[in-house]
Each structure stands twice: as C-alpha cells, then as structure tokens.
N, C-alpha and C. Protein backbone atom coordinates (compact mmCIF):
# COMPACT_ATOMS: atom_id res chain seq x y z
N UNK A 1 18.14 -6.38 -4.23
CA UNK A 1 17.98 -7.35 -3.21
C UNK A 1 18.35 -6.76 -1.84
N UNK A 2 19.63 -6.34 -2.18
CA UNK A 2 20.18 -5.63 -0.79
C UNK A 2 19.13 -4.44 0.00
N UNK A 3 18.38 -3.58 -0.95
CA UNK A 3 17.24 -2.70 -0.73
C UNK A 3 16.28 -3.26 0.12
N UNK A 4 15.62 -4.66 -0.39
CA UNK A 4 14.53 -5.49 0.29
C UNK A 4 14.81 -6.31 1.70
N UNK A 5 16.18 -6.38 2.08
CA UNK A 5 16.70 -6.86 2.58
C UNK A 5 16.72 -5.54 3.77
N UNK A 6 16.82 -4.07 3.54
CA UNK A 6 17.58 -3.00 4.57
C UNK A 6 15.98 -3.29 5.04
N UNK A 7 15.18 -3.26 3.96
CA UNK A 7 13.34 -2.80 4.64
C UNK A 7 12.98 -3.41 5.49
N UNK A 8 13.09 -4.68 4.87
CA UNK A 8 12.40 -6.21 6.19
C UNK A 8 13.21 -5.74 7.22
N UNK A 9 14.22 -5.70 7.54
CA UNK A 9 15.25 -5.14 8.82
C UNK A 9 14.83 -3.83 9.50
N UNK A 10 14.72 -3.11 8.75
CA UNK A 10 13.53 -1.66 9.70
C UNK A 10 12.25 -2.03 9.93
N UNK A 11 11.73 -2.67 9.64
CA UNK A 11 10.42 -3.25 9.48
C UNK A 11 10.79 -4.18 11.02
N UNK A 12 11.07 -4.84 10.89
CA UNK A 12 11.47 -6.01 12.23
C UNK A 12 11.75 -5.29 13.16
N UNK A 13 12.48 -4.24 13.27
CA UNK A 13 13.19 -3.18 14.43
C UNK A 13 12.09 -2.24 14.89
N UNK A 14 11.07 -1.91 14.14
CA UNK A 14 9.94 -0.72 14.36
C UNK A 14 8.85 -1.36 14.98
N UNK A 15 7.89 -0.49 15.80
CA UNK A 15 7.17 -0.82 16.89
C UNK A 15 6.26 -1.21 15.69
N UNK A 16 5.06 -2.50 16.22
CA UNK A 16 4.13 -3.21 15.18
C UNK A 16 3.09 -2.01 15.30
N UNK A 17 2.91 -0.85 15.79
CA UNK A 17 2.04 0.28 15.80
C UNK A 17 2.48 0.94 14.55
N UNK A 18 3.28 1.17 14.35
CA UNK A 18 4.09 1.97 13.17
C UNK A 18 4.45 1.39 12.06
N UNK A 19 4.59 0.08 12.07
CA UNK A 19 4.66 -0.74 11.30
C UNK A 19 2.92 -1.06 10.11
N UNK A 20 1.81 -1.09 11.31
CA UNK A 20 1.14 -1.05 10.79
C UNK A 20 0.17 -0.11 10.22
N UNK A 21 0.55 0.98 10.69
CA UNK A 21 0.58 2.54 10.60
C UNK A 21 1.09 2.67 8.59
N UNK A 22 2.29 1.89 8.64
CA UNK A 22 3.14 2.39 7.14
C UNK A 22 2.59 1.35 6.73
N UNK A 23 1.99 0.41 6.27
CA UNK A 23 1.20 -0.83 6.02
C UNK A 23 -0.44 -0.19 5.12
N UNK A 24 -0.80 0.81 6.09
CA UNK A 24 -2.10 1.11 6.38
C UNK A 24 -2.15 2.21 4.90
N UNK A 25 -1.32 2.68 4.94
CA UNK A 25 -0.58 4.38 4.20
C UNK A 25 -0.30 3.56 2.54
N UNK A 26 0.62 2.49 3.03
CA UNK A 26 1.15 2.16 1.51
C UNK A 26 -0.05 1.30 0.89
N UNK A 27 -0.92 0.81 1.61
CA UNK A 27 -2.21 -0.12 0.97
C UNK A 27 -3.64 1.23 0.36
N UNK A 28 -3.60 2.41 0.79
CA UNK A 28 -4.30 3.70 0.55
C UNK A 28 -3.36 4.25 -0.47
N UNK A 29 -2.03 4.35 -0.93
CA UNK A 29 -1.50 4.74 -2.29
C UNK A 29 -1.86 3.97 -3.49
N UNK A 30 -1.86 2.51 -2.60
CA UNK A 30 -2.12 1.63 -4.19
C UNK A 30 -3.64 1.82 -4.14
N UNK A 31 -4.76 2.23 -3.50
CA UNK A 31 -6.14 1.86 -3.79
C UNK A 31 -6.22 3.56 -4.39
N UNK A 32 -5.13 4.52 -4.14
CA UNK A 32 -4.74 5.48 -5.12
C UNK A 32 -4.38 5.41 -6.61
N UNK A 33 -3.77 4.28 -6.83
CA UNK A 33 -2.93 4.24 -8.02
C UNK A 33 -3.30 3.75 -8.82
N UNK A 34 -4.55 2.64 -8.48
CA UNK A 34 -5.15 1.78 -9.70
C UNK A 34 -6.42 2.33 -9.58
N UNK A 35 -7.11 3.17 -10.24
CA UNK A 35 -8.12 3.40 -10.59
C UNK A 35 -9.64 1.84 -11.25
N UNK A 36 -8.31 1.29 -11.87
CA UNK A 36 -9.29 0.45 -12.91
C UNK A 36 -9.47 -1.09 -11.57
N UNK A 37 -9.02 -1.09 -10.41
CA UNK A 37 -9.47 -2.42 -10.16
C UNK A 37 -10.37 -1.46 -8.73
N UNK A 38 -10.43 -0.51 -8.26
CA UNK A 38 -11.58 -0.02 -7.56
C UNK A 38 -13.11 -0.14 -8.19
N UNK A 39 -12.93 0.12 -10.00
CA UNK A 39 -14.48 -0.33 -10.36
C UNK A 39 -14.82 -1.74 -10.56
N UNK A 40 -13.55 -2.42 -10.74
CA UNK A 40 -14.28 -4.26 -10.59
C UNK A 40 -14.24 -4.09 -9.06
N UNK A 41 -14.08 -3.54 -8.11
CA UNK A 41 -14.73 -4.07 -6.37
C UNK A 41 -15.91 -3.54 -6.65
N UNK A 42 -16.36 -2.58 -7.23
CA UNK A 42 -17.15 -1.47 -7.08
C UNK A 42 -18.33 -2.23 -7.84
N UNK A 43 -18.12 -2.49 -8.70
CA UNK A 43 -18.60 -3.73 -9.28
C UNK A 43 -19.44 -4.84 -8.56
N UNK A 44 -18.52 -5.68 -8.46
CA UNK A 44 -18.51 -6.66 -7.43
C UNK A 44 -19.61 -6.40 -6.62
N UNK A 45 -18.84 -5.53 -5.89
CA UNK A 45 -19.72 -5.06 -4.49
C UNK A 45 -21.50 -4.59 -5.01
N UNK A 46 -21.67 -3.95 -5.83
CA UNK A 46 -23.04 -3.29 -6.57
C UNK A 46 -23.69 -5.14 -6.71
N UNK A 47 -22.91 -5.95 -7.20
CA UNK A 47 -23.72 -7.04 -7.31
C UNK A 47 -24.20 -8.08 -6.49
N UNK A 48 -23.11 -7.68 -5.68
CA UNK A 48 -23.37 -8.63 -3.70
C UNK A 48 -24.36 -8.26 -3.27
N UNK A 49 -24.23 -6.85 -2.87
CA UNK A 49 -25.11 -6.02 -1.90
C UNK A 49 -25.85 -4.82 -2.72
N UNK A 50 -27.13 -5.18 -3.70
CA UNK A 50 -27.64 -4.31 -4.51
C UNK A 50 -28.07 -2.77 -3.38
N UNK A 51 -28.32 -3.54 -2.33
CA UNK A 51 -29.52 -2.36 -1.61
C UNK A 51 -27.78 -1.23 -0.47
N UNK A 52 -26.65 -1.97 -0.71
CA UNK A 52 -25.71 -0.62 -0.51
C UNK A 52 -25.44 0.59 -0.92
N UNK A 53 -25.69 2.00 -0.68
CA UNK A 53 -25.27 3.01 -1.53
C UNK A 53 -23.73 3.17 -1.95
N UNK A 54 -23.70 3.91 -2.81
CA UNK A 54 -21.74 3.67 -3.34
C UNK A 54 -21.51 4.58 -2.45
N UNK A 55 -21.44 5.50 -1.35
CA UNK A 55 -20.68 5.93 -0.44
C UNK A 55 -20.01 4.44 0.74
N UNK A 56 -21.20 3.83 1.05
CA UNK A 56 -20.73 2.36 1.68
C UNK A 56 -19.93 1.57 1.09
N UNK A 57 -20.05 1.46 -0.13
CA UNK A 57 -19.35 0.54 -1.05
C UNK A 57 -17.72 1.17 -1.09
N UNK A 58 -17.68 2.20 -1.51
CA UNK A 58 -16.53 3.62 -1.36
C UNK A 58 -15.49 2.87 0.07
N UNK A 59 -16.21 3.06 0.84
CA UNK A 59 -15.68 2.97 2.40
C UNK A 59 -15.61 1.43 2.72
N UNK A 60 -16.07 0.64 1.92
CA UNK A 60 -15.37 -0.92 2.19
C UNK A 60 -14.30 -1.20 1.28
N UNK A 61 -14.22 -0.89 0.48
CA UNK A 61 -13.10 -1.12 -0.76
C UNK A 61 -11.84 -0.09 -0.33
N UNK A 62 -12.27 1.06 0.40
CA UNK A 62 -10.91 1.93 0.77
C UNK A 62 -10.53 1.04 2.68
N UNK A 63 -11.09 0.43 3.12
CA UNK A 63 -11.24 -0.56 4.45
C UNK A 63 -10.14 -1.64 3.40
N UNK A 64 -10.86 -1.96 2.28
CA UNK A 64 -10.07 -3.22 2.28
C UNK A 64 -8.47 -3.28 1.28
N UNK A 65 -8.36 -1.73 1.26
CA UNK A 65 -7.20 -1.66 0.37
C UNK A 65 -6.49 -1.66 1.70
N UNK A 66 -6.82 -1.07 2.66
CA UNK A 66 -6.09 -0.12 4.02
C UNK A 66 -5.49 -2.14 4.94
N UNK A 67 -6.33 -2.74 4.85
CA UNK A 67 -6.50 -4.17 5.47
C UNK A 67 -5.33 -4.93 4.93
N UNK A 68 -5.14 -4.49 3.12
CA UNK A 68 -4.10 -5.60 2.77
C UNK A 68 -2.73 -5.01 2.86
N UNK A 69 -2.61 -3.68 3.19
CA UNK A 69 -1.78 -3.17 3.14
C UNK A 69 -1.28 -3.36 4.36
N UNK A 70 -1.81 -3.60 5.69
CA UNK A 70 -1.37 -3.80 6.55
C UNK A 70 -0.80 -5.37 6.71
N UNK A 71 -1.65 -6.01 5.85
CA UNK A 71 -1.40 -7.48 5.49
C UNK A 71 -0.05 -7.76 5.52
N UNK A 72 0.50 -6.86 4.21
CA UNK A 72 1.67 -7.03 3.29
C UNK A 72 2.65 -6.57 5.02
N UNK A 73 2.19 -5.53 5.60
CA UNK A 73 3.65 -5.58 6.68
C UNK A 73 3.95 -6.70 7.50
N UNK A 74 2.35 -7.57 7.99
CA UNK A 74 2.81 -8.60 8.63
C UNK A 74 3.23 -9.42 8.11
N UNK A 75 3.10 -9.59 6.92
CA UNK A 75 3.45 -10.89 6.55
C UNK A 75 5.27 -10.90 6.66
C-alpha cells in the first residue's frame, strides 16, 4: 500500500509532460507483454475495417495501448 501510495505522490509532483511520457512507455510494455489480446484487436480490427492492411491495424492497436497507458497516469 505504502508503495502505491510513494507513486501517486511522484506522479502528482512530476511535470504532466513526463508523467505522460511514463504513461506512454508503461502502456507499450503491456501491449509488449500480452501477446494473446493484440490478436483479439487484431481481430476485431480485420473485422471493422476489412479493406485496412495489418501494418495500419499494427499502428492503431500499438496508438491504443500507448493512449491507455497514458490514461492510467491521468487518472
């Protein structure tokens, strides 16, 4: 608790540039780490937008890992 507690406190103290900078970084490890939910977007996405190539598809799903990750700092 005390751990989650030092973060939110550096987090509050650090410029929202940097903040969302480490936001941006830690939401690109997890779209690192789970392999298996990049092919349900990948998925997904192939069934939204048939006429996208998977390089586009690639680059919205790594956009939207990068998006929530910045999410998670503002919130």
């Amino acid at each position: 608790m005390w751990f989650g507690i030092g973060t939110l406190r550096i987090f509050a103290l650090m410029p929202h540039r940097v903040g969302l900078a480490i936001g941006k970084a830690l939401g690109l490890f997890v779209f690192a780490l789970f392999p298996y939910r990049k092919k349900v977007a990948d998925k997904n996405l192939q069934l939204c937008f048939p006429d996208w190539d998977r390089s586009r598809r690639s680059n919205v799903i790594q956009a939207n890992y990068a998006s929530m990750g910045m999410g998670v700092y503002e919130l």
